[in-house]
C-alpha atoms as a PDB file:
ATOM      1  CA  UNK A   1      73.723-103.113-144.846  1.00  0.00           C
ATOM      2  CA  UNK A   2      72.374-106.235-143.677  1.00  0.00           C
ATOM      3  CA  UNK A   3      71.941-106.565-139.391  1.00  0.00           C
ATOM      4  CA  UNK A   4      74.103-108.860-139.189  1.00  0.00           C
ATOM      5  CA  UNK A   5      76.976-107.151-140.301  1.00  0.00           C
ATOM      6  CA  UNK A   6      76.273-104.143-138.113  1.00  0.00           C
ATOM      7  CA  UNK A   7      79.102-105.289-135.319  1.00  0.00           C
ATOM      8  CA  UNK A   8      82.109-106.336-138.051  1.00  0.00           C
ATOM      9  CA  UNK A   9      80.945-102.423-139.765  1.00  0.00           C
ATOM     10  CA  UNK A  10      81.291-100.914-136.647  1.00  0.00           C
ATOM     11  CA  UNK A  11      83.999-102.373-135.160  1.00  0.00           C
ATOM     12  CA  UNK A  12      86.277-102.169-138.676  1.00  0.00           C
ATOM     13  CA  UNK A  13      85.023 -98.307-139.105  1.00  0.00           C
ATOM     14  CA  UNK A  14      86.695 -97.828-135.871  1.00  0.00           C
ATOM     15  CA  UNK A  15      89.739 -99.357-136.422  1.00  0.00           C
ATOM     16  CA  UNK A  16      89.959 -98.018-139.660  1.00  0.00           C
ATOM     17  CA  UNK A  17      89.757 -94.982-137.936  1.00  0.00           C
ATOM     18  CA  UNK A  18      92.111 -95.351-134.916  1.00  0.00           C
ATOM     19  CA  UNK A  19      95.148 -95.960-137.533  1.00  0.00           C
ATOM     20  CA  UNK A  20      93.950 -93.294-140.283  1.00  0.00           C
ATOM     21  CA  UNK A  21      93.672 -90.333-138.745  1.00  0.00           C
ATOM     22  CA  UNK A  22      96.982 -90.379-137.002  1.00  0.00           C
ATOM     23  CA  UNK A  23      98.817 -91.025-140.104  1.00  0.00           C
ATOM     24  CA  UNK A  24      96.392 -88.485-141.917  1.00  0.00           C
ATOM     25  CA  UNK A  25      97.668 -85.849-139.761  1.00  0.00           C
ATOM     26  CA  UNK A  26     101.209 -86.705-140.455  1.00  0.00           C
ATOM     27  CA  UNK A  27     101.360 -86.867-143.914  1.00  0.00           C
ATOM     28  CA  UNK A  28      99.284 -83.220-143.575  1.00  0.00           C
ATOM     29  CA  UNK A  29     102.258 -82.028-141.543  1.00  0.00           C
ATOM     30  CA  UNK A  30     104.860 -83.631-144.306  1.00  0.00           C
ATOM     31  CA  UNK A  31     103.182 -81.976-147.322  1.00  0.00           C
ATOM     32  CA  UNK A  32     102.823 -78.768-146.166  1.00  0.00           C
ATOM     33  CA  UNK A  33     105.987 -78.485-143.887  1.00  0.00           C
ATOM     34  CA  UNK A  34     107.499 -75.863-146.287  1.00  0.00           C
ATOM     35  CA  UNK A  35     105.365 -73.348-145.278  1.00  0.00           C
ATOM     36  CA  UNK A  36     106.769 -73.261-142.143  1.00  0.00           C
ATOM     37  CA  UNK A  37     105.685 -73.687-138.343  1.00  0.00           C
ATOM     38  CA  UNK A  38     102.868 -71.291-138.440  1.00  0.00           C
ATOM     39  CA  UNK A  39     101.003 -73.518-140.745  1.00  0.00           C
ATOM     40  CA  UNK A  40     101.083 -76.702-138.642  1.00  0.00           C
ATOM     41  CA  UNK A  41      98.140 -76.342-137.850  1.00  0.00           C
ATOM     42  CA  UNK A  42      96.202 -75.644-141.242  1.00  0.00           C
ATOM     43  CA  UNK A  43      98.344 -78.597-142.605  1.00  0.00           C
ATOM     44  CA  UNK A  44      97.406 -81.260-140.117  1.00  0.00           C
ATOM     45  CA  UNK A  45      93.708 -80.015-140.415  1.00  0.00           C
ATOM     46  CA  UNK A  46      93.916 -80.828-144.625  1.00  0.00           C
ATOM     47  CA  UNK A  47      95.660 -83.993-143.945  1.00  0.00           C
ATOM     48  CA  UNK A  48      92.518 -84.784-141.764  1.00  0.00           C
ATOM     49  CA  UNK A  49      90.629 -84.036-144.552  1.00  0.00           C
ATOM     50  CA  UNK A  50      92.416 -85.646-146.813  1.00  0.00           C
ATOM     51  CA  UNK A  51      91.998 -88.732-145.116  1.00  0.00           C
ATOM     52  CA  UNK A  52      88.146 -87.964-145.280  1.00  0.00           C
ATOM     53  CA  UNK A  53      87.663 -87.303-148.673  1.00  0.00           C
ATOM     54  CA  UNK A  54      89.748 -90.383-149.573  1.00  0.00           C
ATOM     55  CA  UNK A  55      87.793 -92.535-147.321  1.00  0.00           C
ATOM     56  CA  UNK A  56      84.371 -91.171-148.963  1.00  0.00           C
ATOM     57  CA  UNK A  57      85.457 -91.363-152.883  1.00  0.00           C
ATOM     58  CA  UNK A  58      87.094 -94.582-153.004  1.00  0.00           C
ATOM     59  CA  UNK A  59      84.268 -96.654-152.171  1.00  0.00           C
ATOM     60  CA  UNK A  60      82.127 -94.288-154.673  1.00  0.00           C
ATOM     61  CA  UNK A  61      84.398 -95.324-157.229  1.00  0.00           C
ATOM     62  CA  UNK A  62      85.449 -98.705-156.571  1.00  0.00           C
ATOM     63  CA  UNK A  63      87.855-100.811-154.463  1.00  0.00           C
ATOM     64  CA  UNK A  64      87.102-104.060-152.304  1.00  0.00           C
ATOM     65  CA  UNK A  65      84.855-105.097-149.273  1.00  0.00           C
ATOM     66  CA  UNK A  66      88.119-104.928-146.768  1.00  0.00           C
ATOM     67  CA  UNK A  67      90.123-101.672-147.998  1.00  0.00           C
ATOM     68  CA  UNK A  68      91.104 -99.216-145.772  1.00  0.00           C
ATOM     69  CA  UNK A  69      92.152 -95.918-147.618  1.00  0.00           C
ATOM     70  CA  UNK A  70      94.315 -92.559-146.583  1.00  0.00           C
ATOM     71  CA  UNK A  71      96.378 -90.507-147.894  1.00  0.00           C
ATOM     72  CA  UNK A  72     100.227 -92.703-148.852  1.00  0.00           C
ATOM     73  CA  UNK A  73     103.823 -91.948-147.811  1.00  0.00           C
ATOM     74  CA  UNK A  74     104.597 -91.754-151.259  1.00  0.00           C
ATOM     75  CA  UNK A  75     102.782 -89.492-152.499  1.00  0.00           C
ATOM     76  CA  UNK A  76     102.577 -86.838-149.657  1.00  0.00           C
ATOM     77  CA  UNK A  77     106.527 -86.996-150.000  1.00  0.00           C
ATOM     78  CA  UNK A  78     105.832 -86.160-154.016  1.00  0.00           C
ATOM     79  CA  UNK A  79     103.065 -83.748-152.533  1.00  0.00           C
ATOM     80  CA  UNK A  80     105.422 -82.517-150.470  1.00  0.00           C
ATOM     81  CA  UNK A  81     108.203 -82.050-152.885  1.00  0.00           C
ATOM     82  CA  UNK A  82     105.604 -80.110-155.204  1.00  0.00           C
ATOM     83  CA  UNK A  83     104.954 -77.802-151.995  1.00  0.00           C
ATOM     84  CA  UNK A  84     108.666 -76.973-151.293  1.00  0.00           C
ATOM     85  CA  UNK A  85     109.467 -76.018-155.441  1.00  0.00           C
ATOM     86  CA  UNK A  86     106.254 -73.781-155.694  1.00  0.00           C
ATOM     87  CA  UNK A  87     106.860 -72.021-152.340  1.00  0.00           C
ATOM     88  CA  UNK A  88     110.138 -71.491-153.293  1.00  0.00           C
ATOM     89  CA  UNK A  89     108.766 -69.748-156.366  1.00  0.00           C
ATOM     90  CA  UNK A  90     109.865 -66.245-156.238  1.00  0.00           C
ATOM     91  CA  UNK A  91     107.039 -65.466-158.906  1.00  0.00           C
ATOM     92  CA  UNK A  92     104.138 -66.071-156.177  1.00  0.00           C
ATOM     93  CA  UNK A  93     103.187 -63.169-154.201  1.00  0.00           C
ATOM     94  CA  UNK A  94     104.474 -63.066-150.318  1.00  0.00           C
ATOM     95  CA  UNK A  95     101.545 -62.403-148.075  1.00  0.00           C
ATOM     96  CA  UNK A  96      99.019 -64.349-146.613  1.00  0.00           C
ATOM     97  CA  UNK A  97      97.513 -64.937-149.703  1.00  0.00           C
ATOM     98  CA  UNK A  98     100.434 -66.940-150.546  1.00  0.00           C
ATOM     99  CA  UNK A  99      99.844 -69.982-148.659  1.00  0.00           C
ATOM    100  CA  UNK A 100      95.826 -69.459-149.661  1.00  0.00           C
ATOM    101  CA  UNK A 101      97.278 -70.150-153.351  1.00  0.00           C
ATOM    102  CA  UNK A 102     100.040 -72.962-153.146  1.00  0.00           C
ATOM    103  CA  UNK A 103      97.416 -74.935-151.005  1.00  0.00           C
ATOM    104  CA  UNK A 104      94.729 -74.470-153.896  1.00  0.00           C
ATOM    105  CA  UNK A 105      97.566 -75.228-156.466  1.00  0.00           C
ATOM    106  CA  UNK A 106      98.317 -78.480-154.419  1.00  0.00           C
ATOM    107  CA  UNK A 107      94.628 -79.410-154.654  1.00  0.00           C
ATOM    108  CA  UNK A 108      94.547 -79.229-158.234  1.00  0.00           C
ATOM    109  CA  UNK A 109      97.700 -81.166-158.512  1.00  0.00           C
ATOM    110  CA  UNK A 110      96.051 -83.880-156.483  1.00  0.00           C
ATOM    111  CA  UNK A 111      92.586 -83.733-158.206  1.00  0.00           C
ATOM    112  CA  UNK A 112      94.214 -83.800-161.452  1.00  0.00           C
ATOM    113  CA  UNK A 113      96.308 -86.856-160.142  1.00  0.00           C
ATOM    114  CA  UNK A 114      93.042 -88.389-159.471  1.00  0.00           C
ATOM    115  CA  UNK A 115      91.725 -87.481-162.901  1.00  0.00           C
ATOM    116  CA  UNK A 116      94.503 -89.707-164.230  1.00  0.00           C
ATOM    117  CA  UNK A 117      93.746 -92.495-162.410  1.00  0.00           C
ATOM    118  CA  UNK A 118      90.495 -92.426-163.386  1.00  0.00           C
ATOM    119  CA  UNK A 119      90.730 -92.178-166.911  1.00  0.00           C
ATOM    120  CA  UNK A 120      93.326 -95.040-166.290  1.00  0.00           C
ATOM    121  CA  UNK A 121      90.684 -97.333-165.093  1.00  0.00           C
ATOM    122  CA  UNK A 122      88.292 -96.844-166.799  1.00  0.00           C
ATOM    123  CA  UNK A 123      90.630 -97.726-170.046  1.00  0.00           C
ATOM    124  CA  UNK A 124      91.806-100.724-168.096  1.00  0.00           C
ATOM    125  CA  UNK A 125      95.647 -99.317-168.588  1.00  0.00           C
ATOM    126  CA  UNK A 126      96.163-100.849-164.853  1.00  0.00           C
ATOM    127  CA  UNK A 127      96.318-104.482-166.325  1.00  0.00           C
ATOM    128  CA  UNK A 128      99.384-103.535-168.013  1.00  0.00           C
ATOM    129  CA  UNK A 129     101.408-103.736-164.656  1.00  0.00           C
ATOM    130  CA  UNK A 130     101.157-107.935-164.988  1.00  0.00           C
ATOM    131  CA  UNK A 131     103.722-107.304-167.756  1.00  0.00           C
ATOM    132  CA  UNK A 132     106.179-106.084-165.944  1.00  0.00           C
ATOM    133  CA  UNK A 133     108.753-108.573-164.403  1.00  0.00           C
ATOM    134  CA  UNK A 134     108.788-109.399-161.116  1.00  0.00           C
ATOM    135  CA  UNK A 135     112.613-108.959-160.699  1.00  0.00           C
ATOM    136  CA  UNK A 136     112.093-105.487-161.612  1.00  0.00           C
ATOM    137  CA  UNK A 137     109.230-104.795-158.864  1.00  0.00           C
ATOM    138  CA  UNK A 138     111.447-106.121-156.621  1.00  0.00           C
ATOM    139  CA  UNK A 139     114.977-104.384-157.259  1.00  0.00           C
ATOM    140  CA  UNK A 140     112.530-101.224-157.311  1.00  0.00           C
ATOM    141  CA  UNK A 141     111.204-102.334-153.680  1.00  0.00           C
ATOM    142  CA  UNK A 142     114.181-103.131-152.292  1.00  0.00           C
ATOM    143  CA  UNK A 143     115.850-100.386-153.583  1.00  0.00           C
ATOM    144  CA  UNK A 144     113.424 -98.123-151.777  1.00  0.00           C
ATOM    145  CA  UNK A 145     113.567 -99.819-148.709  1.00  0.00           C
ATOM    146  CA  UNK A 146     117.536 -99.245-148.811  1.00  0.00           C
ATOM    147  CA  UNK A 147     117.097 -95.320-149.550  1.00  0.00           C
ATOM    148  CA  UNK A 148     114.546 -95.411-146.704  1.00  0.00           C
ATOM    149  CA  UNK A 149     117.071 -96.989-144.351  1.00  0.00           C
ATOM    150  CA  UNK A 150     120.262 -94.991-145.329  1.00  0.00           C
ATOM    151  CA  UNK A 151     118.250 -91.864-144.951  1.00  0.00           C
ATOM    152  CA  UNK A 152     117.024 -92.909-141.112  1.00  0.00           C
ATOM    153  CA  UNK A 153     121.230 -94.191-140.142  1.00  0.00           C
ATOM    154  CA  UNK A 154     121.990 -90.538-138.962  1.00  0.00           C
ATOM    155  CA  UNK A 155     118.716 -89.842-137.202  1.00  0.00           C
ATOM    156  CA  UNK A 156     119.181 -93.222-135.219  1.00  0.00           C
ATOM    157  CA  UNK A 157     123.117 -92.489-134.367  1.00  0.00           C
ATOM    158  CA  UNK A 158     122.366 -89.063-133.414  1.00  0.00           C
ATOM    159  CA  UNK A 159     124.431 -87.522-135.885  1.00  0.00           C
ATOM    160  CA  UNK A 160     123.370 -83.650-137.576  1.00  0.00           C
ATOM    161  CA  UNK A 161     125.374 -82.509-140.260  1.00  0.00           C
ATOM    162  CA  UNK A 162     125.737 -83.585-143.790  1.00  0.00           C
ATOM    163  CA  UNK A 163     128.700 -85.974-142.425  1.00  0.00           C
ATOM    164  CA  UNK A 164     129.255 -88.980-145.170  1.00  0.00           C
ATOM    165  CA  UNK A 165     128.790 -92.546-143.328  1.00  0.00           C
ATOM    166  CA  UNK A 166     132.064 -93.342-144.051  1.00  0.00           C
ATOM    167  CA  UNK A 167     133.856 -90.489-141.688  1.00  0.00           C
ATOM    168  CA  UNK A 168     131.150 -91.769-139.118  1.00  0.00           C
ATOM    169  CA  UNK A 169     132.779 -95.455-139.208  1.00  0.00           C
ATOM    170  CA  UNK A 170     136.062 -95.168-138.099  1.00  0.00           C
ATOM    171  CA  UNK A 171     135.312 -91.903-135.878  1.00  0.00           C
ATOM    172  CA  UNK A 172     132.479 -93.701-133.345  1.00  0.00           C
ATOM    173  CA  UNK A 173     132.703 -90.203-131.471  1.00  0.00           C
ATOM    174  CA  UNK A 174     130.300 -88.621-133.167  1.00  0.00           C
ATOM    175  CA  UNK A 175     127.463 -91.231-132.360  1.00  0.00           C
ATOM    176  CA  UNK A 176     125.222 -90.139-129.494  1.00  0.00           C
ATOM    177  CA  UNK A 177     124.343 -93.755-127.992  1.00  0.00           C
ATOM    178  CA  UNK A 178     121.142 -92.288-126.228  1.00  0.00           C
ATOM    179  CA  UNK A 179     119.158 -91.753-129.522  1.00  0.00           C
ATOM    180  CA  UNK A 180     119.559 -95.097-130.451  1.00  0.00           C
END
């Protein structure tokens, strides 16, 4: 690390740090939500760590001068999707030991994830993705932009309930203003 570069590393660690670890925590509390409000705690401690052990591997195995990595909104919602199915799993034992054993199976999901991606790189399969047409990136982005906005319409009008949108247009009623 050359002197001269000393302010830009410090100054960029820090920043880097100011936005990770907040979102770290939340995707920690996302994945691991189905185990209820006891584990809070535990889950926004391994989404911490999460965001450590990302930070520390991805330079060891690659990436660019100006990358800032953490843990992604898509995959702690396929993390968390994992989390929900296998504690839903009759066939693991209820106890304390349960948690102990879906968070261990969720590590080995994710370090086998990471296996993948290595093996992928290494075999150069990521050049590949210049094949793929643009207008299908971008139906694929915009159509999970629109999922992302449908799902946040009843949140911001205030409305609970499974009520379809359409009841909610002509009966203005049920909107609560303040959460807006």
């Amino acid at each position: 690390m050359a002197r001269s570069n000393l302010k830009g590393d410090v100054t960029g660690a820090l920043s880097a740090a100011f936005f990770t670890i907040p979102l770290s925590i939340g995707y920690g509390l996302l994945a691991f939500a189905p185990l209820g409000t006891d584990f809070l705690p535990i889950a926004a401690l391994l989404g911490i760590y999460a965001g450590i052990f990302a930070g520390f591997f991805a330079p060891l195995f690659g990436g660019t001068k100006i990358q800032v990595t953490c843990p992604e909104a898509a995959m702690t919602l396929i993390l968390a999707s994992f989390v929900a199915a296998v504690a839903a799993n009759p066939q693991i034992a209820p106890g304390p030991s349960k948690n102990v054993i879906i968070v261990g199976l969720a590590a080995l999901c994710v370090m086998t994830g990471g296996l993948i991606q290595l093996i992928f790189g290494v075999l150069r399969l990521g050049d590949i993705v210049k094949y793929v047409p643009y207008p299908l990136i971008s139906g694929f982005m915009n159509g999970i932009a629109l999922l992302l906005i449908l799902k946040q319409v009843r949140p911001l009008l205030g409305i609970t309930g499974s009520l379809p949108l359409r009841e909610v247009a002509g009966n203005f009623s049920l909107v609560q203003p303040l959460t807006l």
